[in-house]
PDB file of N, CA and C in Angstrom:
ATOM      1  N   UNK A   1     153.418  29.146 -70.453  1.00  0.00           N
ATOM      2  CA  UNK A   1     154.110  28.493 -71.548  1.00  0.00           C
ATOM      3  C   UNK A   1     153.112  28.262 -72.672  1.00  0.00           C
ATOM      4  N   UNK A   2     153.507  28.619 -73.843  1.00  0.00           N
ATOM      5  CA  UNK A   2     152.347  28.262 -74.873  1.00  0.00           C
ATOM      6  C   UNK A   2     152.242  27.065 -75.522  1.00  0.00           C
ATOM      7  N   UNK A   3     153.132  26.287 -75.255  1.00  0.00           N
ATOM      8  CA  UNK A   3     152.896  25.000 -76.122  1.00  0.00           C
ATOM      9  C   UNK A   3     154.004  23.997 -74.914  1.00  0.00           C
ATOM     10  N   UNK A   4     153.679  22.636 -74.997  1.00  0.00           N
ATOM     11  CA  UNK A   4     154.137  21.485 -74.453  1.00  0.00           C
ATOM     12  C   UNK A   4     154.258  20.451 -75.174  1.00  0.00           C
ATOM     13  N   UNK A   5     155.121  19.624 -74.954  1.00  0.00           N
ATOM     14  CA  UNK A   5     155.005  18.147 -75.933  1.00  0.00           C
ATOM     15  C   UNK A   5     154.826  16.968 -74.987  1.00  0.00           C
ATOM     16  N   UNK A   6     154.088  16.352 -75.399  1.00  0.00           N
ATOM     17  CA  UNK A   6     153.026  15.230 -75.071  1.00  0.00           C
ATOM     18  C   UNK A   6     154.368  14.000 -74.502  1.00  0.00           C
ATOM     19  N   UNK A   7     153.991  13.150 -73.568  1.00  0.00           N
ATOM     20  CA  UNK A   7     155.223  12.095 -73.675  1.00  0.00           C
ATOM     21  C   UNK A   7     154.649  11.232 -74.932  1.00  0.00           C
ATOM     22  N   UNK A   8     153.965  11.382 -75.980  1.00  0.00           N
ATOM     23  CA  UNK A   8     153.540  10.389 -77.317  1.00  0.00           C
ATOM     24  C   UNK A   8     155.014  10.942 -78.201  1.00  0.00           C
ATOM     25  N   UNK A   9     155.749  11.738 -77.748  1.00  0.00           N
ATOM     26  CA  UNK A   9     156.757  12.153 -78.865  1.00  0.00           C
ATOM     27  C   UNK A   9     157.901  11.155 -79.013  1.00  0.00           C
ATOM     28  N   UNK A  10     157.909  11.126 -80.265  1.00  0.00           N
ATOM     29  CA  UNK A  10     158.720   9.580 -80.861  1.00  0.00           C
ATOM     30  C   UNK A  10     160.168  10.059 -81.181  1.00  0.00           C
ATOM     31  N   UNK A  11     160.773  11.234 -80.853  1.00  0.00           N
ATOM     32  CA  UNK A  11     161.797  11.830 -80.386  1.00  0.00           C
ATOM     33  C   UNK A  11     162.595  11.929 -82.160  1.00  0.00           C
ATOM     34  N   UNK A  12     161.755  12.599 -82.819  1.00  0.00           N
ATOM     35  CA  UNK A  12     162.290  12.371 -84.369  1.00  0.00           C
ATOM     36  C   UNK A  12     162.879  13.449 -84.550  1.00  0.00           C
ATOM     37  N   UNK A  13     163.058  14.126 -83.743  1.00  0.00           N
ATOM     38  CA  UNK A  13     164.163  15.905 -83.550  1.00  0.00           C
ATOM     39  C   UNK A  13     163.451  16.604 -84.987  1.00  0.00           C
ATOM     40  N   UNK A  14     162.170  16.830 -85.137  1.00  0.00           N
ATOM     41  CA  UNK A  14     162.037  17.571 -86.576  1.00  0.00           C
ATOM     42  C   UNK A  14     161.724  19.064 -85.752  1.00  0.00           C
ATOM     43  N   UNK A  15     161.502  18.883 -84.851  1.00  0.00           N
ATOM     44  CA  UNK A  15     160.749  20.082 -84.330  1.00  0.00           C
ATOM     45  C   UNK A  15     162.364  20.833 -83.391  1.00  0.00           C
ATOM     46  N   UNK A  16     163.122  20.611 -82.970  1.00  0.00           N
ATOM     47  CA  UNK A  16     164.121  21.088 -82.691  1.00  0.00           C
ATOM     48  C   UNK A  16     164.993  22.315 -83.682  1.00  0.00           C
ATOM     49  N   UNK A  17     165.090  21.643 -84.808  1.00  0.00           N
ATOM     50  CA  UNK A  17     166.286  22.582 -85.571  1.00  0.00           C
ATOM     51  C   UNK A  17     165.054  23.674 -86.423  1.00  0.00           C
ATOM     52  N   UNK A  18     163.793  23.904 -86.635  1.00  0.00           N
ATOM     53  CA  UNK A  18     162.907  24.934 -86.503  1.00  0.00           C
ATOM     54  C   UNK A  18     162.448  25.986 -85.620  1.00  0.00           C
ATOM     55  N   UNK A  19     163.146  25.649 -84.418  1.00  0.00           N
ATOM     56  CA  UNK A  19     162.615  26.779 -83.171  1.00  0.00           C
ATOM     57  C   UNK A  19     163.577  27.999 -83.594  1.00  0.00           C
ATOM     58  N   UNK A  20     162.989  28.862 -83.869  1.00  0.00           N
ATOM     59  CA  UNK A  20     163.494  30.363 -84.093  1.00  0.00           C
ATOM     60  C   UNK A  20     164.559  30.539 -82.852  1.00  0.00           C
ATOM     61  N   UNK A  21     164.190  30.290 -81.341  1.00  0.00           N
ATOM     62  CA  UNK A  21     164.985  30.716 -80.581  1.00  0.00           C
ATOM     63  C   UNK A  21     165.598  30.096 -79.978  1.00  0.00           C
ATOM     64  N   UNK A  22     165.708  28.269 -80.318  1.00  0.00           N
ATOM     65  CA  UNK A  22     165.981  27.387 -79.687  1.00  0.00           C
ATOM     66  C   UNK A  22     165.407  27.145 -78.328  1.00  0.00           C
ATOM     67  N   UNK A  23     164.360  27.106 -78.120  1.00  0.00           N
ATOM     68  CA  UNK A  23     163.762  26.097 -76.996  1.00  0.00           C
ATOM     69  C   UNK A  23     163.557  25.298 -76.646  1.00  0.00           C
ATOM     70  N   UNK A  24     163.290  24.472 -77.745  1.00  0.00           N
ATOM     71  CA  UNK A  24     163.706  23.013 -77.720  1.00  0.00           C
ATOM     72  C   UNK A  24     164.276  22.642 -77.753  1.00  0.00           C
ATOM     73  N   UNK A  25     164.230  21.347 -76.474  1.00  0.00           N
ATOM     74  CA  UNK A  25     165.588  20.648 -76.516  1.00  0.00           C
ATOM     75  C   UNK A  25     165.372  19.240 -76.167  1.00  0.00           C
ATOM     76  N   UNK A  26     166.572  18.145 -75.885  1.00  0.00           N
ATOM     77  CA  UNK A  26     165.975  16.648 -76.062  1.00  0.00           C
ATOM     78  C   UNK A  26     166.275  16.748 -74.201  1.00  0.00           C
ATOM     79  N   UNK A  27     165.122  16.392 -73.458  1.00  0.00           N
ATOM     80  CA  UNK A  27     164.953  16.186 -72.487  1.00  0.00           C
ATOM     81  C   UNK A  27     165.702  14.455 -71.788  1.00  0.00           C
ATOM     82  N   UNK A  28     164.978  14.356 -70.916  1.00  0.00           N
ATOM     83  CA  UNK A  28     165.395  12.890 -70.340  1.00  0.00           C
ATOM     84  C   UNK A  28     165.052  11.381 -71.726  1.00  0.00           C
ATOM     85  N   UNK A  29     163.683  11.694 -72.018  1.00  0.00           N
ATOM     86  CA  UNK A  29     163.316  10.845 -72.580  1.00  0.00           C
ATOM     87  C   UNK A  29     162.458  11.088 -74.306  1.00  0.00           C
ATOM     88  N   UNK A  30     162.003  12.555 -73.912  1.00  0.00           N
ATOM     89  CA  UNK A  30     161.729  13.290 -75.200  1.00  0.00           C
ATOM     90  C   UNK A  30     162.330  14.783 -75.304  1.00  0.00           C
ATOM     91  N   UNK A  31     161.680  15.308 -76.406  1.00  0.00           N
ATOM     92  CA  UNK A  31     161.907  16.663 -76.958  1.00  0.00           C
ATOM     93  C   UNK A  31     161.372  17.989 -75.611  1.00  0.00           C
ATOM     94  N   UNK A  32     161.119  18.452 -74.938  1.00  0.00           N
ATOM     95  CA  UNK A  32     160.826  19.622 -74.510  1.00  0.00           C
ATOM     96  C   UNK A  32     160.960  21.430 -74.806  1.00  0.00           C
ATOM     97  N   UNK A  33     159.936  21.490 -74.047  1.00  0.00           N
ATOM     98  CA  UNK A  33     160.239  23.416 -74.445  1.00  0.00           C
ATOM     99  C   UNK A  33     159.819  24.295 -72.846  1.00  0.00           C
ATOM    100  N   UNK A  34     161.678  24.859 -73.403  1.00  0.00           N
ATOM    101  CA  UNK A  34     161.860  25.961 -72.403  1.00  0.00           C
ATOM    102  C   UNK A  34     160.572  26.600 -72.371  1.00  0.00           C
ATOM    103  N   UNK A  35     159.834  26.899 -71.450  1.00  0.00           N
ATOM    104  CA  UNK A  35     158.641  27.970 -70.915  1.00  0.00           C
ATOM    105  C   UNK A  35     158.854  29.556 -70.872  1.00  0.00           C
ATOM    106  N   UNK A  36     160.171  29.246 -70.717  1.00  0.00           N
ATOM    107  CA  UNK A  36     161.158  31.021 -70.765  1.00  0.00           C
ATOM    108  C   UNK A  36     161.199  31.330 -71.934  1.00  0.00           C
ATOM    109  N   UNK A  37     162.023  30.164 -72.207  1.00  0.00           N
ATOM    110  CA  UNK A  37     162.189  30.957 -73.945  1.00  0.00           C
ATOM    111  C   UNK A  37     161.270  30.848 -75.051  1.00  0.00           C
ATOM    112  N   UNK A  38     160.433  29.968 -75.012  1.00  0.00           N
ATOM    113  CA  UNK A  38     159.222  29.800 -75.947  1.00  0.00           C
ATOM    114  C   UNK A  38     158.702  31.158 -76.210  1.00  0.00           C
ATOM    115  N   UNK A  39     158.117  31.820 -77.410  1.00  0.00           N
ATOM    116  CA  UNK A  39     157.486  32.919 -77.900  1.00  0.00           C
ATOM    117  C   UNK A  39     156.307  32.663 -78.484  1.00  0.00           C
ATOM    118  N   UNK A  40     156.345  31.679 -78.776  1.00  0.00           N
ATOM    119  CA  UNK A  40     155.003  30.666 -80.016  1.00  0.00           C
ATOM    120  C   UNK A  40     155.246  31.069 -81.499  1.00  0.00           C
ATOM    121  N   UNK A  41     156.459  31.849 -81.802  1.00  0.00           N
ATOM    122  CA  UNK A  41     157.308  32.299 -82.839  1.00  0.00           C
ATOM    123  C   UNK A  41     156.872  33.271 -83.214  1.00  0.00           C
ATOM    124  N   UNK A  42     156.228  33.785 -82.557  1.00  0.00           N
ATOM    125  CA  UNK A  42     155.728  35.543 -82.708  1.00  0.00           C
ATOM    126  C   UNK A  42     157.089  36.200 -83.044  1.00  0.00           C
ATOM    127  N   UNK A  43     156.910  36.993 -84.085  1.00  0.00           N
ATOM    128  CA  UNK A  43     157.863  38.268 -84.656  1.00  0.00           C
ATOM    129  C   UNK A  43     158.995  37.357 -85.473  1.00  0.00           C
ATOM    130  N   UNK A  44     158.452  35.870 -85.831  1.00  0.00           N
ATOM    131  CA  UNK A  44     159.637  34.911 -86.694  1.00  0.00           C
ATOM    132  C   UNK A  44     158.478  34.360 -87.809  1.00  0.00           C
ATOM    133  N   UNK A  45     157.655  33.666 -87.804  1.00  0.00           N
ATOM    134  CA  UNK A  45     156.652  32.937 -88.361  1.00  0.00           C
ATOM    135  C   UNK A  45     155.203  33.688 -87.969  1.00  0.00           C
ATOM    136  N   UNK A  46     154.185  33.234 -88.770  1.00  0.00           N
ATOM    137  CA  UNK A  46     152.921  33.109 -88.880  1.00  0.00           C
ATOM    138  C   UNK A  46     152.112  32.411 -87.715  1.00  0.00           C
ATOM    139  N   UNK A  47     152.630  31.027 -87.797  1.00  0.00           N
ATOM    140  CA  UNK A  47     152.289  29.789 -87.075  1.00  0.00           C
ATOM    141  C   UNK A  47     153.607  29.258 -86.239  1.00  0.00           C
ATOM    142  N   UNK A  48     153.348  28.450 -85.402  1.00  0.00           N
ATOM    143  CA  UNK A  48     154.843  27.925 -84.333  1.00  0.00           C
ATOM    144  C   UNK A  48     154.724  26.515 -85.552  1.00  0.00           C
ATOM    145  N   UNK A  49     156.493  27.114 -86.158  1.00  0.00           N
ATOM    146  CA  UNK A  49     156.698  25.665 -86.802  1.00  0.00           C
ATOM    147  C   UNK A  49     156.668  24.781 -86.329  1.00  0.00           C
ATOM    148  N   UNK A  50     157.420  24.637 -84.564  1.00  0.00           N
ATOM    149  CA  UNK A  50     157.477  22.900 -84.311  1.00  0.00           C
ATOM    150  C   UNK A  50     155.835  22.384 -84.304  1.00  0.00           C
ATOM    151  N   UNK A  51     154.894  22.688 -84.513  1.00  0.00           N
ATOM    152  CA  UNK A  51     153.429  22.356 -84.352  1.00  0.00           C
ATOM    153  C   UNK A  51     153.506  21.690 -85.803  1.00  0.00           C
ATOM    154  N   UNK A  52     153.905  22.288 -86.722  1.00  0.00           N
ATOM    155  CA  UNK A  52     153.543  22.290 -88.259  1.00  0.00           C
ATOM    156  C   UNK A  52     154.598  21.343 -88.789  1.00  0.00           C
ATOM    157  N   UNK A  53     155.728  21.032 -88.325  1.00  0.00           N
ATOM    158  CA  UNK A  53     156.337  20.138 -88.824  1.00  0.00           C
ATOM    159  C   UNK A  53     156.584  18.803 -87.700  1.00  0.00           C
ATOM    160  N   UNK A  54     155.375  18.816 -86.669  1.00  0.00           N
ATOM    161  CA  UNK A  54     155.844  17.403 -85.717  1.00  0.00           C
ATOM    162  C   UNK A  54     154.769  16.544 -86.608  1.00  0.00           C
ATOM    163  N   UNK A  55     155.517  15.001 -86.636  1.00  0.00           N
ATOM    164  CA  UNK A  55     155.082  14.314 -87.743  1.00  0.00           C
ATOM    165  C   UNK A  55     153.917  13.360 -86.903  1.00  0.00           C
ATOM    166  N   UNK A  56     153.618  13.316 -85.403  1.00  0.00           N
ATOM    167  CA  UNK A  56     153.069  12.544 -85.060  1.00  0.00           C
ATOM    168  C   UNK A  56     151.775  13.966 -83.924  1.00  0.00           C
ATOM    169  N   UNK A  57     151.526  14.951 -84.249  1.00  0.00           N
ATOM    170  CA  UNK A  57     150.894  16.182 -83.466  1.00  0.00           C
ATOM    171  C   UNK A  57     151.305  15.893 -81.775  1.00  0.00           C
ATOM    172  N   UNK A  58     152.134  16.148 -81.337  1.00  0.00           N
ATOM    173  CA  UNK A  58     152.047  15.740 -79.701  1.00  0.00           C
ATOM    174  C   UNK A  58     152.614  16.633 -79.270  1.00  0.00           C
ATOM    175  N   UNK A  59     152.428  17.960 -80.124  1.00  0.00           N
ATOM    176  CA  UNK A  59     152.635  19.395 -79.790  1.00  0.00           C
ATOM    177  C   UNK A  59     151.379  20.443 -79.484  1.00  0.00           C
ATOM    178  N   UNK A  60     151.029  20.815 -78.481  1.00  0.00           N
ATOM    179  CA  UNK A  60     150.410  21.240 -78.254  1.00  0.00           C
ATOM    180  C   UNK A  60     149.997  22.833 -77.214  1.00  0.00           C
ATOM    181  N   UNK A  61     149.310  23.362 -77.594  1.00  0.00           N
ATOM    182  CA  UNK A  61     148.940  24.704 -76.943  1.00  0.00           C
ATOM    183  C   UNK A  61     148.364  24.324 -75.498  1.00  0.00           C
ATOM    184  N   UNK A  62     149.238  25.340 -74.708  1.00  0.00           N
ATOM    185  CA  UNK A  62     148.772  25.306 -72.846  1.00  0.00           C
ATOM    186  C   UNK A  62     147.909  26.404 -73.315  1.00  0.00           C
ATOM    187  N   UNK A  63     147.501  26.441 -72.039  1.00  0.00           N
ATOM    188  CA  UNK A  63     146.299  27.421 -71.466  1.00  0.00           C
ATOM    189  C   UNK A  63     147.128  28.043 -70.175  1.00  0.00           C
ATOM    190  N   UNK A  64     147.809  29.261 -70.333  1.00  0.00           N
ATOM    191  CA  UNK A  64     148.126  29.215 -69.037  1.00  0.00           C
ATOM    192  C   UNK A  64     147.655  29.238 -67.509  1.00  0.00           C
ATOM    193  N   UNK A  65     146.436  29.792 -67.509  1.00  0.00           N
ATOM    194  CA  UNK A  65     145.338  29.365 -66.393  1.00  0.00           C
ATOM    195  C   UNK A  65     145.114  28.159 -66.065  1.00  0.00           C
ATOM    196  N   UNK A  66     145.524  27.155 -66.551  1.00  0.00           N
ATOM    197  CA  UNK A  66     145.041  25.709 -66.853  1.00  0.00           C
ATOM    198  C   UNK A  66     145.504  25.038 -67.344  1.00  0.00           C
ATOM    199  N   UNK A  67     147.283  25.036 -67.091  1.00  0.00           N
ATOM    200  CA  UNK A  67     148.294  24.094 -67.942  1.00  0.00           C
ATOM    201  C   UNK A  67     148.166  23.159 -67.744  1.00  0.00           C
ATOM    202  N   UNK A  68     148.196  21.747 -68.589  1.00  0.00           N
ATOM    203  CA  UNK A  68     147.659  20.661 -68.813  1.00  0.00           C
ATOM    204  C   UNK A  68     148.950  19.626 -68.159  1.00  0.00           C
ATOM    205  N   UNK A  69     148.835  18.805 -68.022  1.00  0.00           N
ATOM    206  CA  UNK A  69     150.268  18.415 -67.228  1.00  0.00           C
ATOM    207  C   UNK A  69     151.029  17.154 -68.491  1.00  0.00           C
ATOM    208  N   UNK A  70     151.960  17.545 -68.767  1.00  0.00           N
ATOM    209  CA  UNK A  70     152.055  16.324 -69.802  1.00  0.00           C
ATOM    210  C   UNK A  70     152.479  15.387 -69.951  1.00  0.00           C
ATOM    211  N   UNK A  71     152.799  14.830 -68.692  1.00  0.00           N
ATOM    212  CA  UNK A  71     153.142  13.381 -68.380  1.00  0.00           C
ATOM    213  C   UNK A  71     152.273  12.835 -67.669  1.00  0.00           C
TER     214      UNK A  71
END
C-alpha cells in the first residue's frame, strides 16, 4: 500500500473527494485507504493529492517491506 492515514486525522473529508479512484473512504473512526485500490495517482496527477490537500499531514507513504502500523 503506498500511503496510510495516521489515527491524528481530524476526519475533515478534504482528502476523500480528490482520490482519482476513490479509495478513500470514512472508516470506523477516520478517513482510510483501500490498499487495492490506491495507485499513489500514478497516470492521474504528478503528486497523490490526498497528501497535498490533508490540512493536518497524517498522510503518509508505507514502505512496503516495512509497513508502519497506524494505529
Amino acid at each position: 500500500m503506498p500511503f496510510q492515514i495516521s489515527i491524528d486525522c481530524i476526519v475533515c473529508n478534504a482528502c476523500e473527494p480528490v482520490c482519482p479512484v476513490r479509495a478513500i473512504y470514512l472508516g470506523d473512526d477516520i478517513y482510510e485507504i483501500n490498499e487495492k485500490k490506491c495507485i499513489d495517482c500514478k497516470g492521474f496527477y504528478d503528486e497523490p493529492q490526498c497528501v497535498i490537500v490533508c490540512p493536518v499531514d497524517v498522510i503518509f507513504k508505507t514502505d512496503e517491506n516495512n509497513e508502519t502500523d497506524k494505529r
